[in-house]
C-alpha atoms as a PDB file:
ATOM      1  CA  UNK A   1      21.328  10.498  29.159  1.00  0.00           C
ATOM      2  CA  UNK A   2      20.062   7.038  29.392  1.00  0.00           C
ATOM      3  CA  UNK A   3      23.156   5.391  28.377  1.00  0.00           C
ATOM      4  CA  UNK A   4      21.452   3.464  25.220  1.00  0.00           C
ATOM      5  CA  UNK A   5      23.180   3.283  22.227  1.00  0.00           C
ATOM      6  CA  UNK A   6      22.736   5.558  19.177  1.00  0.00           C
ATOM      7  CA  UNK A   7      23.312   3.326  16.620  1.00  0.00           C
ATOM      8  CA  UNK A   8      21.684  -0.557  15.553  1.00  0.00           C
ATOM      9  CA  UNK A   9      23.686  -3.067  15.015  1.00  0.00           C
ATOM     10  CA  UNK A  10      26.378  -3.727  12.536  1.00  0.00           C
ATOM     11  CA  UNK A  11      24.414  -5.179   9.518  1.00  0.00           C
ATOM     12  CA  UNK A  12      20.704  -4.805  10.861  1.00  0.00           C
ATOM     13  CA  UNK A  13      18.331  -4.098   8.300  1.00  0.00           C
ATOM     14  CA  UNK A  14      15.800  -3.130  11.239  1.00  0.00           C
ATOM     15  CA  UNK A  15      14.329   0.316  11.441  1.00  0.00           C
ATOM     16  CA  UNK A  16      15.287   2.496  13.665  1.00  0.00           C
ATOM     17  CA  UNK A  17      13.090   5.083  15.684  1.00  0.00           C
ATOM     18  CA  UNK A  18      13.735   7.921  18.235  1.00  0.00           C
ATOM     19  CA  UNK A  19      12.284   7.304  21.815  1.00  0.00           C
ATOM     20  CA  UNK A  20      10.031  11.006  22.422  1.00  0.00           C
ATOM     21  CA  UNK A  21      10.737  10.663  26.152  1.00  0.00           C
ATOM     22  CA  UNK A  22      14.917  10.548  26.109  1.00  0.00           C
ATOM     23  CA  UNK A  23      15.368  11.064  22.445  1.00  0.00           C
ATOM     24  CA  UNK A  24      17.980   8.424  22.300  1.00  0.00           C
ATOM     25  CA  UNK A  25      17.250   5.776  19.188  1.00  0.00           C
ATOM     26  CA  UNK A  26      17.086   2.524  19.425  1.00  0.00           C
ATOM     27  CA  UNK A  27      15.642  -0.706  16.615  1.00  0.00           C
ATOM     28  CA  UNK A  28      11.613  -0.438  16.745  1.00  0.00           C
ATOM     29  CA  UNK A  29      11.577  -3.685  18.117  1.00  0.00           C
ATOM     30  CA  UNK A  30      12.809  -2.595  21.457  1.00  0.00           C
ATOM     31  CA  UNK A  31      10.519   0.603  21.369  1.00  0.00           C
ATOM     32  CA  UNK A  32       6.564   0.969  22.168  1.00  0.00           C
ATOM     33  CA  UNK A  33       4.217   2.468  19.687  1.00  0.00           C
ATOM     34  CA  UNK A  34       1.637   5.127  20.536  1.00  0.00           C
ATOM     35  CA  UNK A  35      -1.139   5.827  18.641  1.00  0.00           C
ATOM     36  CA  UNK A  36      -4.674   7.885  18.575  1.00  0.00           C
ATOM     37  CA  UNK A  37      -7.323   6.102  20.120  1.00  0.00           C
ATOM     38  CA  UNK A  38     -10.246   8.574  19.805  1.00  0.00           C
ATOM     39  CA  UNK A  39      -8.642  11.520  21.626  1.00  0.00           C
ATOM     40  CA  UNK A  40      -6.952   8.990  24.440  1.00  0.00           C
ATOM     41  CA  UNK A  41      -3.464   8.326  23.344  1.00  0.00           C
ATOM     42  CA  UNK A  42      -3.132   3.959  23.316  1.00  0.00           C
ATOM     43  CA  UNK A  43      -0.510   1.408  23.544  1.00  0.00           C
ATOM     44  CA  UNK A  44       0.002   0.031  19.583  1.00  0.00           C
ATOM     45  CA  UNK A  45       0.656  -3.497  20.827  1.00  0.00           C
ATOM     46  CA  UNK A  46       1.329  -4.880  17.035  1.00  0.00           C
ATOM     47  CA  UNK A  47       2.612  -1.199  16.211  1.00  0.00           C
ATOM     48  CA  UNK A  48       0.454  -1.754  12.775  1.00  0.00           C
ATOM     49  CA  UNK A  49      -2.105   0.504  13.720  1.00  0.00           C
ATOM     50  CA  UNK A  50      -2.555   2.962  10.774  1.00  0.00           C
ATOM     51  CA  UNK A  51      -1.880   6.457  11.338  1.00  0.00           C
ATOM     52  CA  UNK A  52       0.712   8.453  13.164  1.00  0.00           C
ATOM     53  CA  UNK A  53       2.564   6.896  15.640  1.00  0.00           C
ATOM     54  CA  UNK A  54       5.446   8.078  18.627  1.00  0.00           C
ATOM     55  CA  UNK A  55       7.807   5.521  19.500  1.00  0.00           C
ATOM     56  CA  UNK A  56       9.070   5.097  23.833  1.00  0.00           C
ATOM     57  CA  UNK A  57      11.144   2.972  25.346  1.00  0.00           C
ATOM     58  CA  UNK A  58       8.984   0.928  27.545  1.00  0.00           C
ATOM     59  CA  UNK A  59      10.509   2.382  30.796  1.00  0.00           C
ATOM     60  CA  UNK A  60       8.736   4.845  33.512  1.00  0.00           C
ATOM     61  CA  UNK A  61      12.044   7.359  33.472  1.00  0.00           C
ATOM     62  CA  UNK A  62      11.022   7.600  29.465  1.00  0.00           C
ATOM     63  CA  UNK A  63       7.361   7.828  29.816  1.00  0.00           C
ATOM     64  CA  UNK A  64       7.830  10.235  32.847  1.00  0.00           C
ATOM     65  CA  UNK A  65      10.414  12.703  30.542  1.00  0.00           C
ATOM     66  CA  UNK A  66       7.594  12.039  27.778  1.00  0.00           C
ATOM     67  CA  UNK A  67       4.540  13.249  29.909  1.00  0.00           C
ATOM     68  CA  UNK A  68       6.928  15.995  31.424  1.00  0.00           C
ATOM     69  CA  UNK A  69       7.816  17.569  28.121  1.00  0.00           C
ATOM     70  CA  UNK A  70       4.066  16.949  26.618  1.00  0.00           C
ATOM     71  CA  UNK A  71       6.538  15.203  23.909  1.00  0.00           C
ATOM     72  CA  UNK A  72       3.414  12.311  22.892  1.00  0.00           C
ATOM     73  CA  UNK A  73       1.043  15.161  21.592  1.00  0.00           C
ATOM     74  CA  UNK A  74       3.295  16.938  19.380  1.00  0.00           C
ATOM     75  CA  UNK A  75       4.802  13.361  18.330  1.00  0.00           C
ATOM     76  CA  UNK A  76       1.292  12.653  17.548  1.00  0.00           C
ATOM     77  CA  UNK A  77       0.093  15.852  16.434  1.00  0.00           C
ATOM     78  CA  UNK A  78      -2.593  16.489  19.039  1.00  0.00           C
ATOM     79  CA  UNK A  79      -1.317  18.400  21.583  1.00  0.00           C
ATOM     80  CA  UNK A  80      -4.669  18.021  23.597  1.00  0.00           C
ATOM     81  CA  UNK A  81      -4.440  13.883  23.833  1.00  0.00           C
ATOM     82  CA  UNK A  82      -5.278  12.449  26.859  1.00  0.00           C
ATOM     83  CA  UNK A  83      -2.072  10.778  27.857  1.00  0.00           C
ATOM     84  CA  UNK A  84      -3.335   9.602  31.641  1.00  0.00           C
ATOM     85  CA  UNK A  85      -4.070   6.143  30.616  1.00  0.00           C
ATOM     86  CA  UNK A  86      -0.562   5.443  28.932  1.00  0.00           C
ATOM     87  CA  UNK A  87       0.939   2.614  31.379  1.00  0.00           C
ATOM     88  CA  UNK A  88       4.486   0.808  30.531  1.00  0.00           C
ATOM     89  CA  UNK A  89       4.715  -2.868  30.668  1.00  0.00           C
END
């Protein structure tokens, strides 16, 4: 959809997660975490926050397809999260 790649590098030993908003994958290093804040969905900025996480790719097309689909909630498990605060860099 987005044209990313589906697969990490030859020989990388980093993890890789699936994006919630275009479900491509990509290394976690290129991805966002989101986390539970209280019941306001946050920006993991260290992505070591403990807990269950969902993984974007720090674009507005993602985070648009993400809201669109209500895809951060059931990533996070909390389907009534308040996702209005989540902002891309």
């Amino acid at each position: 959809m987005s044209g990313r790649s589906r697969t990490p590098a030859p020989g990388s030993s980093e993890p890789v997660r699936t994006c919630v908003g275009c479900k491509d994958t990509a290394p976690r290093s290129v991805l966002m975490r989101l986390v539970l804040g209280g019941d306001h969905v946050v920006v993991d900025e260290a992505a070591t926050s403990p807990g269950r996480g969902a993984w974007l790719h720090p674009t507005p097309a993602c985070l648009e397809l993400a809201l669109k689909r209500r895809a951060i909630g059931r990533a996070l498990r909390s389907p009534g999260a308040d996702t209005s605060q989540v902002r891309v860099p």
